[in-house]
C-alpha atoms as a PDB file:
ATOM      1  CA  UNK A   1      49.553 -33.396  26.931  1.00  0.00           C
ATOM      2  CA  UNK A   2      47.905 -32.739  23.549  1.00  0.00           C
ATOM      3  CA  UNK A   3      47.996 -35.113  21.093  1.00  0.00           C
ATOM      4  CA  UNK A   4      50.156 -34.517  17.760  1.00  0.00           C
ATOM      5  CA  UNK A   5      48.560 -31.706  15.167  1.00  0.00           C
ATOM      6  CA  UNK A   6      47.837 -33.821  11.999  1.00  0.00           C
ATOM      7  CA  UNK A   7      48.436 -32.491   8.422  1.00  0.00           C
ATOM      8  CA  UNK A   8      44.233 -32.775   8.534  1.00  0.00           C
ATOM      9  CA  UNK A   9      43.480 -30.868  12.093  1.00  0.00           C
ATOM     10  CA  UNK A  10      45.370 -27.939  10.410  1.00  0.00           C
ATOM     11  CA  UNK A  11      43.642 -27.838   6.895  1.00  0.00           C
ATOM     12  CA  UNK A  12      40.499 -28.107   9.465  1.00  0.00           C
ATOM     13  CA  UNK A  13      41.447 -24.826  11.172  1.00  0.00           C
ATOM     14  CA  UNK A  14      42.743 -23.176   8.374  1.00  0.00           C
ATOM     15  CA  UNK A  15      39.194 -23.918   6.953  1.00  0.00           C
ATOM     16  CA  UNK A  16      37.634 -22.980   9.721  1.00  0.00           C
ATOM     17  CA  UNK A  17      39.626 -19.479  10.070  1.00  0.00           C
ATOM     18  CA  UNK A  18      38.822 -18.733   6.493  1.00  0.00           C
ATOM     19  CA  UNK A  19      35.203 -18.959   7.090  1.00  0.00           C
ATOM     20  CA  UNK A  20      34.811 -16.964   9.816  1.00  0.00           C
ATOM     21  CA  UNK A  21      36.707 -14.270   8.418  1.00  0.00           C
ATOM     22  CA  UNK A  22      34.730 -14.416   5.586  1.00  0.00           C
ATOM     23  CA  UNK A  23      31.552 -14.477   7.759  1.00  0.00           C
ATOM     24  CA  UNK A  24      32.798 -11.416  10.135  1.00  0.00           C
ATOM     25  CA  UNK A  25      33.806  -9.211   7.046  1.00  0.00           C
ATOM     26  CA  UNK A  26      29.997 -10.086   5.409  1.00  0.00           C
ATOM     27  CA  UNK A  27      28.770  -9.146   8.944  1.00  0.00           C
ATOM     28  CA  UNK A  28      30.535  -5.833   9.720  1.00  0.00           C
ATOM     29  CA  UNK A  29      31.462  -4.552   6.064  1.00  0.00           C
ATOM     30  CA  UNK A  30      27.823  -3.384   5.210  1.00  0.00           C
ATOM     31  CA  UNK A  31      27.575  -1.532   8.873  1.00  0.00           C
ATOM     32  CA  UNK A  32      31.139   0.462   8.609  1.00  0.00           C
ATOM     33  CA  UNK A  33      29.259   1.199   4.850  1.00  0.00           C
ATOM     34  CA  UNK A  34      26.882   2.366   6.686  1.00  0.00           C
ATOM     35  CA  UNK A  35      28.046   4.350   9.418  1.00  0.00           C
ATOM     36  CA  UNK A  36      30.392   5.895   6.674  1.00  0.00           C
ATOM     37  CA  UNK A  37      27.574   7.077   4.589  1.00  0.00           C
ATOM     38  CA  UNK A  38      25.875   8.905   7.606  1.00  0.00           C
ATOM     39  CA  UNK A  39      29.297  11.244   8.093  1.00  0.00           C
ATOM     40  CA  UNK A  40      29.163  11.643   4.221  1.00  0.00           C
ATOM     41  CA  UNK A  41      27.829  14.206   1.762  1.00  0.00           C
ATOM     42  CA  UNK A  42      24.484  13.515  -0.253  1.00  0.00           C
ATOM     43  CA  UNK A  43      26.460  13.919  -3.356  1.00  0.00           C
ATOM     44  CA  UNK A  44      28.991  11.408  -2.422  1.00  0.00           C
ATOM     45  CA  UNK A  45      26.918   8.621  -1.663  1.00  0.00           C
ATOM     46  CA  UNK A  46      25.027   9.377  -5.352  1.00  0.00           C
ATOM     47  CA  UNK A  47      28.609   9.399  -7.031  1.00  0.00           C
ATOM     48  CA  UNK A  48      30.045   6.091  -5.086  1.00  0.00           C
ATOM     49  CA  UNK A  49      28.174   2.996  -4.905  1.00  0.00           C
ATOM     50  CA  UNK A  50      30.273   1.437  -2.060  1.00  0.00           C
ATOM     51  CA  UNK A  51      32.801   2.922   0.599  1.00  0.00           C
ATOM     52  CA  UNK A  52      34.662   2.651   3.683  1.00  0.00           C
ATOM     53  CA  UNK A  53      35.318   5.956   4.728  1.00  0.00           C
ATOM     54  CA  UNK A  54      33.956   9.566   3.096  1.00  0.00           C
ATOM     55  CA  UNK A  55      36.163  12.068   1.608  1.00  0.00           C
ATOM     56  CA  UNK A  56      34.854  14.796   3.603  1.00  0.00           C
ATOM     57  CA  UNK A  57      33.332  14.185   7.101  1.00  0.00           C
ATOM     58  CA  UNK A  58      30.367  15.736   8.014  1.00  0.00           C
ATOM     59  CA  UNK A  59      27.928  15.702  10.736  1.00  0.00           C
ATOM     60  CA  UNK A  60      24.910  17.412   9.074  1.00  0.00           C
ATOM     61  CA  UNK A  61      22.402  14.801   9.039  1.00  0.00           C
ATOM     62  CA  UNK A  62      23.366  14.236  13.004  1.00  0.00           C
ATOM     63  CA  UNK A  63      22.757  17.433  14.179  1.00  0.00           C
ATOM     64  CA  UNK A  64      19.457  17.816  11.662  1.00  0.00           C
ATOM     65  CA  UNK A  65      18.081  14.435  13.309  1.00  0.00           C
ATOM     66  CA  UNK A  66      18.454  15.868  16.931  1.00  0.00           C
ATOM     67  CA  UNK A  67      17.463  18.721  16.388  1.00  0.00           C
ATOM     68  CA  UNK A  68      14.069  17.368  15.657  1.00  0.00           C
ATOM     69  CA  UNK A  69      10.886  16.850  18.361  1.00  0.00           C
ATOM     70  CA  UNK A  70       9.962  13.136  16.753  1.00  0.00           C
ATOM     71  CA  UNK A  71      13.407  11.934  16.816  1.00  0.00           C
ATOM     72  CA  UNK A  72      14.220  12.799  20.372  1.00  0.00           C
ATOM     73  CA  UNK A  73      10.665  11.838  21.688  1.00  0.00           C
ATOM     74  CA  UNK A  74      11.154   8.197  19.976  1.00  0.00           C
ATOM     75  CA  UNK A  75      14.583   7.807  21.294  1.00  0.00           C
ATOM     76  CA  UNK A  76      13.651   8.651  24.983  1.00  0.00           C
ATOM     77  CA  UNK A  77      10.535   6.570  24.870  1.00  0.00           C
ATOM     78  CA  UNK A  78      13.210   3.348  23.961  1.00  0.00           C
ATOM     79  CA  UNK A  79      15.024   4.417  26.413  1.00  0.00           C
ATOM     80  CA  UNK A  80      12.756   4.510  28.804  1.00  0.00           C
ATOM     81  CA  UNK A  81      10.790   1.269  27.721  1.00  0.00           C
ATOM     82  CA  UNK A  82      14.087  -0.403  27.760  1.00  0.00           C
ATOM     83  CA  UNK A  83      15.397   0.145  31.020  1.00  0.00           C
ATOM     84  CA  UNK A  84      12.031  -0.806  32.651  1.00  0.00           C
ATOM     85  CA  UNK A  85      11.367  -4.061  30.294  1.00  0.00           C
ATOM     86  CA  UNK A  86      14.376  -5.136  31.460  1.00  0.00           C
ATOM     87  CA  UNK A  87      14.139  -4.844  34.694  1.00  0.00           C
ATOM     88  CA  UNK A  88      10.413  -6.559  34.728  1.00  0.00           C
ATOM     89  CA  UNK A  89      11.117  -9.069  32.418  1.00  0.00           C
ATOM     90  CA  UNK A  90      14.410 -10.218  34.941  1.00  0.00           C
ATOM     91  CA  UNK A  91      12.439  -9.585  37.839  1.00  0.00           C
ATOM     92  CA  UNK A  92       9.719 -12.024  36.863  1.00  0.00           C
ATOM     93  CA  UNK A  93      12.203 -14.326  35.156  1.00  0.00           C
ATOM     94  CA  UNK A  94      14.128 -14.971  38.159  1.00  0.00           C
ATOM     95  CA  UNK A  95      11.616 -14.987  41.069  1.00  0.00           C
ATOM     96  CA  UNK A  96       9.672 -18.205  38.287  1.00  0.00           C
ATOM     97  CA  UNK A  97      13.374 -19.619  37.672  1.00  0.00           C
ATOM     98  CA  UNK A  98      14.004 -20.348  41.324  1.00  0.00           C
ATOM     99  CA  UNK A  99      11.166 -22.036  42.706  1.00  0.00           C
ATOM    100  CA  UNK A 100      11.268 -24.277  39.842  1.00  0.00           C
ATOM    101  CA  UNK A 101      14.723 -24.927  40.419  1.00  0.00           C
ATOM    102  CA  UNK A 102      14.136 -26.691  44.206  1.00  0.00           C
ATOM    103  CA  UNK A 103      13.761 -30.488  43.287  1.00  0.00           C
ATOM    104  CA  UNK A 104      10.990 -30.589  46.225  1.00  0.00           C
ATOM    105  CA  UNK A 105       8.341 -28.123  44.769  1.00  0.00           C
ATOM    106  CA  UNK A 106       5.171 -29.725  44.205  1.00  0.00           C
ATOM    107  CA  UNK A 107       4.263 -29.905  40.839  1.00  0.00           C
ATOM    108  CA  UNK A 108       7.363 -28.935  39.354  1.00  0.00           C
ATOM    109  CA  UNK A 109       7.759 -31.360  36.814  1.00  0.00           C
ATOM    110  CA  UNK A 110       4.141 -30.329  35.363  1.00  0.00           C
ATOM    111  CA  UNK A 111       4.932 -26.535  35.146  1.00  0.00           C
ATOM    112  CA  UNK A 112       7.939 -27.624  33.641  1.00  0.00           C
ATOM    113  CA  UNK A 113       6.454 -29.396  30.777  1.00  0.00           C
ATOM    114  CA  UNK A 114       4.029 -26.597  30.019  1.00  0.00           C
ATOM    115  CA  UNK A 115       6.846 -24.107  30.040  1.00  0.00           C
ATOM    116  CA  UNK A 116       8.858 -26.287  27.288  1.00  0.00           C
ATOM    117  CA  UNK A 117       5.312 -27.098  25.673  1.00  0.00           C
ATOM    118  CA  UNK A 118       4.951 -23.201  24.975  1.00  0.00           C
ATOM    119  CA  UNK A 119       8.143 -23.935  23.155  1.00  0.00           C
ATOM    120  CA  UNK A 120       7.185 -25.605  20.719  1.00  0.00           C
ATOM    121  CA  UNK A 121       3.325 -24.320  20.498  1.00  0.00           C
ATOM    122  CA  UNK A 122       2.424 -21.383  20.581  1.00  0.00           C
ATOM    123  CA  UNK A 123      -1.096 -19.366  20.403  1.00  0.00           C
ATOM    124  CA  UNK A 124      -0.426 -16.680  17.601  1.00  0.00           C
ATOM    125  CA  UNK A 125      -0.139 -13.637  16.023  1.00  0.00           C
ATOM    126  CA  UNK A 126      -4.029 -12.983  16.437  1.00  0.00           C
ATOM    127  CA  UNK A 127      -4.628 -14.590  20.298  1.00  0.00           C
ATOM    128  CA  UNK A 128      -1.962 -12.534  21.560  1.00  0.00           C
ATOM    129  CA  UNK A 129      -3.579  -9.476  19.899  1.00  0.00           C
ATOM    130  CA  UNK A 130      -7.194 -10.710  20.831  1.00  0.00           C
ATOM    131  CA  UNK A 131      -5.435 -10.632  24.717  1.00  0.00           C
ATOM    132  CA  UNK A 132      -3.536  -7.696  24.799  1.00  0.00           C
ATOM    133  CA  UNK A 133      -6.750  -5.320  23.515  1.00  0.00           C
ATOM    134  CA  UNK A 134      -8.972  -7.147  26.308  1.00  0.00           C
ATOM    135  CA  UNK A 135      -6.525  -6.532  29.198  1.00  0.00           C
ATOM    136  CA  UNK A 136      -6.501  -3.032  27.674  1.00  0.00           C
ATOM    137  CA  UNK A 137      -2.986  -2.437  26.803  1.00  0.00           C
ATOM    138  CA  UNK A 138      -3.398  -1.394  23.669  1.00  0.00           C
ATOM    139  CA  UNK A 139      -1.601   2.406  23.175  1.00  0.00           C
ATOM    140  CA  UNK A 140       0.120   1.552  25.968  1.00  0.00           C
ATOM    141  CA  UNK A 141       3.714   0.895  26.674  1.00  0.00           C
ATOM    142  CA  UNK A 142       3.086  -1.946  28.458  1.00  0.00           C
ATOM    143  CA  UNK A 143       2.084  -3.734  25.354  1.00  0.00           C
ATOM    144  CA  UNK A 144       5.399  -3.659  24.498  1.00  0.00           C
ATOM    145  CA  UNK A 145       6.560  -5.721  27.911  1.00  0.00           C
ATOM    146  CA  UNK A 146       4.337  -8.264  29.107  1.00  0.00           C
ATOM    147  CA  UNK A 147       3.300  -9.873  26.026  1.00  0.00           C
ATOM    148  CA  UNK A 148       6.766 -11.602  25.916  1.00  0.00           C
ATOM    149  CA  UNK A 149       7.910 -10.591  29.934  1.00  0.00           C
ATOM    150  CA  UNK A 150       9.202 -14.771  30.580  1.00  0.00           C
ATOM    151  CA  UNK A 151      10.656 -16.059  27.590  1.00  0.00           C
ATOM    152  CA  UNK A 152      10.647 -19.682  28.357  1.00  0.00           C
ATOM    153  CA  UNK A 153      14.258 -20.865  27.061  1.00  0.00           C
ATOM    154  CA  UNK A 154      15.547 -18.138  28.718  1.00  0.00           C
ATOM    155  CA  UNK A 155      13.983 -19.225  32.086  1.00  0.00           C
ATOM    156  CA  UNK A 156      15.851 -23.029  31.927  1.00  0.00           C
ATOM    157  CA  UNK A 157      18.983 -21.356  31.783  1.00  0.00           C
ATOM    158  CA  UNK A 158      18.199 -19.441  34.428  1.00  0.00           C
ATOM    159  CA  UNK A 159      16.862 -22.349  36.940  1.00  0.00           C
ATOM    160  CA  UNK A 160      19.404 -24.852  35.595  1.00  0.00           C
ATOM    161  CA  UNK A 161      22.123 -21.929  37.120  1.00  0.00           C
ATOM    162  CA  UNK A 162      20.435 -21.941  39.962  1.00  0.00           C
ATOM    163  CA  UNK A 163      20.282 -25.838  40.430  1.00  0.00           C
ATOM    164  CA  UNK A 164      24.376 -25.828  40.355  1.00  0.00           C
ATOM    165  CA  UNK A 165      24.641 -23.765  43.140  1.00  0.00           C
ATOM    166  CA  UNK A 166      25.617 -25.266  46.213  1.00  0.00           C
ATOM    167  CA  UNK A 167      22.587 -26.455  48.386  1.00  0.00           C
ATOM    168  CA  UNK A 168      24.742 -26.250  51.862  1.00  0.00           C
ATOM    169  CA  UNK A 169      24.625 -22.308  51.423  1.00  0.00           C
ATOM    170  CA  UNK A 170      21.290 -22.085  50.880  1.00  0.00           C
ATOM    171  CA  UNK A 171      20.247 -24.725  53.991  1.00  0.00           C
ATOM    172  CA  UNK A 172      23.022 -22.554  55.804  1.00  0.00           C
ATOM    173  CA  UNK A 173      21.336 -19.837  55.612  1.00  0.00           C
ATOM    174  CA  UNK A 174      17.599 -21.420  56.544  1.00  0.00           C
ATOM    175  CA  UNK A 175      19.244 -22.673  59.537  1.00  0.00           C
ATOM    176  CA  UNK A 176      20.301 -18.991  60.742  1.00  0.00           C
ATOM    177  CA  UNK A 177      16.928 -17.995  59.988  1.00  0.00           C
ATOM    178  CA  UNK A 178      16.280 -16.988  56.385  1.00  0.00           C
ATOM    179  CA  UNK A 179      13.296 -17.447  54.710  1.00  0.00           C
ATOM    180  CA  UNK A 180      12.851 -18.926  51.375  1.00  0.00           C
ATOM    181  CA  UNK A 181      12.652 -15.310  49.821  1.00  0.00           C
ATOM    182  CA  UNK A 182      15.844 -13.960  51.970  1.00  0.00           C
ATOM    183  CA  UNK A 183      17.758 -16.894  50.768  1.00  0.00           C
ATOM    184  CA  UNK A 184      16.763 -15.564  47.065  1.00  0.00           C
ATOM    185  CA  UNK A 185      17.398 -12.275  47.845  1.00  0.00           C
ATOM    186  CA  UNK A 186      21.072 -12.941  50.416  1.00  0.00           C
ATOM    187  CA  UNK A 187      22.239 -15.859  48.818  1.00  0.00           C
ATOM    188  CA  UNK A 188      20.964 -16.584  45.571  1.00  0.00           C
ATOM    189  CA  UNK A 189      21.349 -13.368  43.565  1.00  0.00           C
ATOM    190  CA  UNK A 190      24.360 -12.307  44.733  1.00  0.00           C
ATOM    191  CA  UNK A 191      26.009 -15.216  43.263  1.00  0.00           C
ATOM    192  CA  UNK A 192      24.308 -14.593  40.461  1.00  0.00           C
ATOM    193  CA  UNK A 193      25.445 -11.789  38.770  1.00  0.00           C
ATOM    194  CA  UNK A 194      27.018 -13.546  35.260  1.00  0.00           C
ATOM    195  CA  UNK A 195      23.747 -14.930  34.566  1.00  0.00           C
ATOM    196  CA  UNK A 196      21.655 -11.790  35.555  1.00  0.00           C
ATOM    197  CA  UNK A 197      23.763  -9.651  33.307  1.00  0.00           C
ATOM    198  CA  UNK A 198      23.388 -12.127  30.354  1.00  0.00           C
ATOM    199  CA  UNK A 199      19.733 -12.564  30.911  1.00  0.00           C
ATOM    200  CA  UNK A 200      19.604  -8.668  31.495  1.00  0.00           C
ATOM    201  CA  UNK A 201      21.539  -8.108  28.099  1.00  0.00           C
ATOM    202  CA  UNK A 202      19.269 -10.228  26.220  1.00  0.00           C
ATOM    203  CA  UNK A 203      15.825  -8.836  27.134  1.00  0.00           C
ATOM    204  CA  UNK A 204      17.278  -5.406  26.465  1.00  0.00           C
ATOM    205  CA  UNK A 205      18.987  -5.752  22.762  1.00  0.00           C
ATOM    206  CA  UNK A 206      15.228  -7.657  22.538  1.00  0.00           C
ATOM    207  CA  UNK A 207      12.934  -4.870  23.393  1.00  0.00           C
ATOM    208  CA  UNK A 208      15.746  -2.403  21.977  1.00  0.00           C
ATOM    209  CA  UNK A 209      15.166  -3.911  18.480  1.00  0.00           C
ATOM    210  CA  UNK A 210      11.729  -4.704  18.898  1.00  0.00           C
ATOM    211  CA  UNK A 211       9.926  -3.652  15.785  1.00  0.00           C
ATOM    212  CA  UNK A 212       6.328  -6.265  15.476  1.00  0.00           C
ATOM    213  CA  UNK A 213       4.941  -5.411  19.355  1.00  0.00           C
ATOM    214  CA  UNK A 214       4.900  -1.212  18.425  1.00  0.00           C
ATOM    215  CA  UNK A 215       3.940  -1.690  14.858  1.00  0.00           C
ATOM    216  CA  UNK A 216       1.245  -4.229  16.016  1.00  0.00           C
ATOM    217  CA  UNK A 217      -0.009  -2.209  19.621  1.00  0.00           C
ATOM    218  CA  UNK A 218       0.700   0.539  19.334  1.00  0.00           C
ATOM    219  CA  UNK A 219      -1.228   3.211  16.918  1.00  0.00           C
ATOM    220  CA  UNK A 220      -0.135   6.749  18.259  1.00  0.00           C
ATOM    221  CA  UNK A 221       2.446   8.209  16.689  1.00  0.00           C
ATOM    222  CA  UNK A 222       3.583  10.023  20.236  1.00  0.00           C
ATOM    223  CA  UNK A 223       4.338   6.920  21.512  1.00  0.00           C
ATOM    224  CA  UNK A 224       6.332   5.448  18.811  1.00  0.00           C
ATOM    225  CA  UNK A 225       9.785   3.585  19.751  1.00  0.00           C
ATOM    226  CA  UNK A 226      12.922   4.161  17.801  1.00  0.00           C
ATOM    227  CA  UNK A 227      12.279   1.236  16.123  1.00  0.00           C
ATOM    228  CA  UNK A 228       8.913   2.843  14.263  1.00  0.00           C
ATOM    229  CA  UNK A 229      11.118   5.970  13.733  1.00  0.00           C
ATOM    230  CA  UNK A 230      13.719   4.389  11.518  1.00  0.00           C
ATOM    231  CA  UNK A 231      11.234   2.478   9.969  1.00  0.00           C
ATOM    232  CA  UNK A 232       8.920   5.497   9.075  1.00  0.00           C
ATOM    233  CA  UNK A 233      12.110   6.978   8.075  1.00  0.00           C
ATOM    234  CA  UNK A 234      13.475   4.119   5.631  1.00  0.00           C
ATOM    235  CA  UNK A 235      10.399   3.963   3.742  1.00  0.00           C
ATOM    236  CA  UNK A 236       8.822   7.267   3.486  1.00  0.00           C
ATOM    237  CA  UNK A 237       8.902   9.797   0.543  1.00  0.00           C
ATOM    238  CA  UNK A 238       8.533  12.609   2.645  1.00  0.00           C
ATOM    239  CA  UNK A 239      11.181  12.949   5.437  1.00  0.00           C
ATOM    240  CA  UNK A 240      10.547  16.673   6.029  1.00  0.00           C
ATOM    241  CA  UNK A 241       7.013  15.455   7.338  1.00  0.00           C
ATOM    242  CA  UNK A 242       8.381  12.388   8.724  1.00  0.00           C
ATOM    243  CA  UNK A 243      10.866  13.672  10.827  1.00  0.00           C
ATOM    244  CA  UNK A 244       8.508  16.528  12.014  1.00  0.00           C
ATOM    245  CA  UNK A 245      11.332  19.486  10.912  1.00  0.00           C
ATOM    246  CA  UNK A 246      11.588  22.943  12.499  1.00  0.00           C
ATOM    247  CA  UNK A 247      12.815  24.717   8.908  1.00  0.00           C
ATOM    248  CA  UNK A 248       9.988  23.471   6.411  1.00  0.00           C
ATOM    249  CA  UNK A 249      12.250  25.115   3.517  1.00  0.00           C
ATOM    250  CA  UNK A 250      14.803  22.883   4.272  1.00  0.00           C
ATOM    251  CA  UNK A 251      15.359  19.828   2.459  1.00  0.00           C
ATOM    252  CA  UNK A 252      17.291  16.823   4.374  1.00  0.00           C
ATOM    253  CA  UNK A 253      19.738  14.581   2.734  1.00  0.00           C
ATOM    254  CA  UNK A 254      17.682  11.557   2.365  1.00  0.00           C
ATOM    255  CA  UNK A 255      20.530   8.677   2.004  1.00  0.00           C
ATOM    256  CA  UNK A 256      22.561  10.213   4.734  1.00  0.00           C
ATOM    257  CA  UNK A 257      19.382  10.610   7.290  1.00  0.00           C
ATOM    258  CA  UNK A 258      18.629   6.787   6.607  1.00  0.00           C
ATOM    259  CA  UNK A 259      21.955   5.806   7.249  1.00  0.00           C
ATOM    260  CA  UNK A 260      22.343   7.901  10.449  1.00  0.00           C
ATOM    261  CA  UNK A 261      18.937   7.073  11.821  1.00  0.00           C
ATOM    262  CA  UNK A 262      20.393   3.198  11.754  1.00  0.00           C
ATOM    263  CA  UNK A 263      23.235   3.793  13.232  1.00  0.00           C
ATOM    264  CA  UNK A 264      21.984   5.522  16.197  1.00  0.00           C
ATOM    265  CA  UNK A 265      19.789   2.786  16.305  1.00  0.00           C
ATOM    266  CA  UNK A 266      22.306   0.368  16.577  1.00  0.00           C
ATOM    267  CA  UNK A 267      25.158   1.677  18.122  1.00  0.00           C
ATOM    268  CA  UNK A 268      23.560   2.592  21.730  1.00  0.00           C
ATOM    269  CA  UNK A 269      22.983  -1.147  22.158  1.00  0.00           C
ATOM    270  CA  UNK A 270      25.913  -2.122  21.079  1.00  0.00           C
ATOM    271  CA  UNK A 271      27.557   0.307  23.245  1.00  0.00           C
ATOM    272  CA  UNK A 272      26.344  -2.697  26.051  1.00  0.00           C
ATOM    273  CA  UNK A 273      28.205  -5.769  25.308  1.00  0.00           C
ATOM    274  CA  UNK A 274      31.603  -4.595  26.704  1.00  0.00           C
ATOM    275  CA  UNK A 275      30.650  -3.672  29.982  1.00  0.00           C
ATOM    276  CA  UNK A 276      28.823  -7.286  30.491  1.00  0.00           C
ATOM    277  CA  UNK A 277      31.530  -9.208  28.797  1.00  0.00           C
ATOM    278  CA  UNK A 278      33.128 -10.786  32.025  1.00  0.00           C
ATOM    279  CA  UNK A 279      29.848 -11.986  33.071  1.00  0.00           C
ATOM    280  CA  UNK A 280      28.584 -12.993  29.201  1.00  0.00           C
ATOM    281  CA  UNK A 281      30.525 -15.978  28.312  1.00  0.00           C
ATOM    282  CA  UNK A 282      30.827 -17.023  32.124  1.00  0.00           C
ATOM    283  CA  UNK A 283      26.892 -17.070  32.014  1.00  0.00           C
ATOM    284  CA  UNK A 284      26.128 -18.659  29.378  1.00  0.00           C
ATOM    285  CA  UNK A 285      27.870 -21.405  30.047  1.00  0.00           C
ATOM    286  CA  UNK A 286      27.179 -21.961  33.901  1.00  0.00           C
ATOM    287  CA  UNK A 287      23.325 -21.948  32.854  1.00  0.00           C
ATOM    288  CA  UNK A 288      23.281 -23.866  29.640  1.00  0.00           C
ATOM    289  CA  UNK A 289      20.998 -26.842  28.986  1.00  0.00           C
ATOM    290  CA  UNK A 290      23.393 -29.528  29.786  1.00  0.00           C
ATOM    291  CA  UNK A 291      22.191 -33.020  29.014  1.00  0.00           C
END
């Protein structure tokens, strides 16, 4: 039975409400600004300092930005750097996660102090450069995976999820035969989908909104991820150049191409989340560092 609500638990939640309200309208009140602006007219967003839906809608700056070879060439190359981060960066998370998480591997306590040790320490912004340009991935899309392919918190979440599985199904299946990688394979990762799509969802909104691994690695322009594109875009003077335009007598609508550019930036990621929700929350909280 629960307990009596006191006069003090409900100021508490009442507090509580209010600031989280507050919080979520800080949070989404700039973006619908935002994505309003893009469907706007140049002139309104000079007239109207702040707004929540244009007086006229138009898609101008939309069709403008897709019609254009940099755009479309940046967007594809996210796309495609993306799916296959993700899928590395899982890959080798997992296959470290469970080894680490069977109490008899030698050594495991040792590689699991150096993993939290890169926690706290790390080499820098100059080593990791210093590495990547010897292995010779500079200019290269890889540059913009392995540098960060384990990340090391995410990898206890992952092998403390696999330590709460039950042990009986996975000396089960030895005893019909299995070795330890078709246990993994049969057993493990079937029962494993909440946590693979959380871990799957993180490394993807990561590389997705990477912005310091393409800005540091990577110097041509052909290869530049979306990331580099809206940046190029929300800083330069001279968007007709910038955006590489097909009509050089035409002159874009600054505002409104900075404002679409980040929202087509942020939406497809978005886009994400409710197609992994039943496995989010669920994930998260099988796999958490519990003490």
């Amino acid at each position: 039975m629960r307990g009596k609500t006191t006069v003090g638990d409900r100021i508490f939640d009442t507090i509580n409400t209010l600031v989280l309200v507050a919080l979520a309208v800080v949070t989404v009140l700039p973006f619908v600004y935002v994505t309003a602006g893009s469907f706007a007219k140049e002139s309104e967003l000079t007239e109207r300092a702040f707004f929540l839906w244009p007086r006229e809608v138009v898609t101008h700056t939309y069709e403008y930005i897709f019609s254009t070879d940099t755009f479309v060439r940046s967007l594809l190359v996210t796309i495609g750097v993306t799916a296959v981060g993700m899928v590395v960066q899982v890959l080798l998370t997992f296959t470290m996660a469970y080894p680490l998480s069977r109490r008899n591997l030698p050594g495991r306590n040792l590689f699991l102090n150096l993993i939290v040790f890169t926690m706290v320490f790390s080499g820098g912004l100059i080593p990791t450069y210093l590495i990547v340009r010897e292995l010779g991935l500079l200019d290269t899309y890889w540059a913009l995976i392995l540098p960060l392919a384990i990340n090391p918190f995410y990898l206890i979440i992952v092998k403390n999820f696999f330590q709460e599985l039950p042990e009986e199904l996975q000396e089960a299946a030895m005893v019909d035969g299995c070795s330890e990688l078709g246990v993994f394979w049969r057993v493990v990762l079937p029962l494993s989908k909440p946590i693979l799509a959380t871990m799957g969802l993180f490394y993807a909104v990561a590389i997705w909104n990477d912005f310091m691994s393409p800005l540091l690695y990577i110097s041509d322009s052909e290869k530049w991820t979306l990331q580099m594109f809206v940046r190029q875009v929300t800083v330069s003077s001279d968007l007709a150049n910038t955006l590489g335009q097909l009509d050089p007598d035409y002159q874009p609508p600054e505002q409104g191409l900075k404002f679409s550019v980040i929202v087509i930036a942020t939406v497809p990621i978005l886009m994400l989340y409710p197609f992994l929700q039943k496995h989010f929350a669920k994930g998260m909280l099988i796999g958490s560092v519990k003490g």
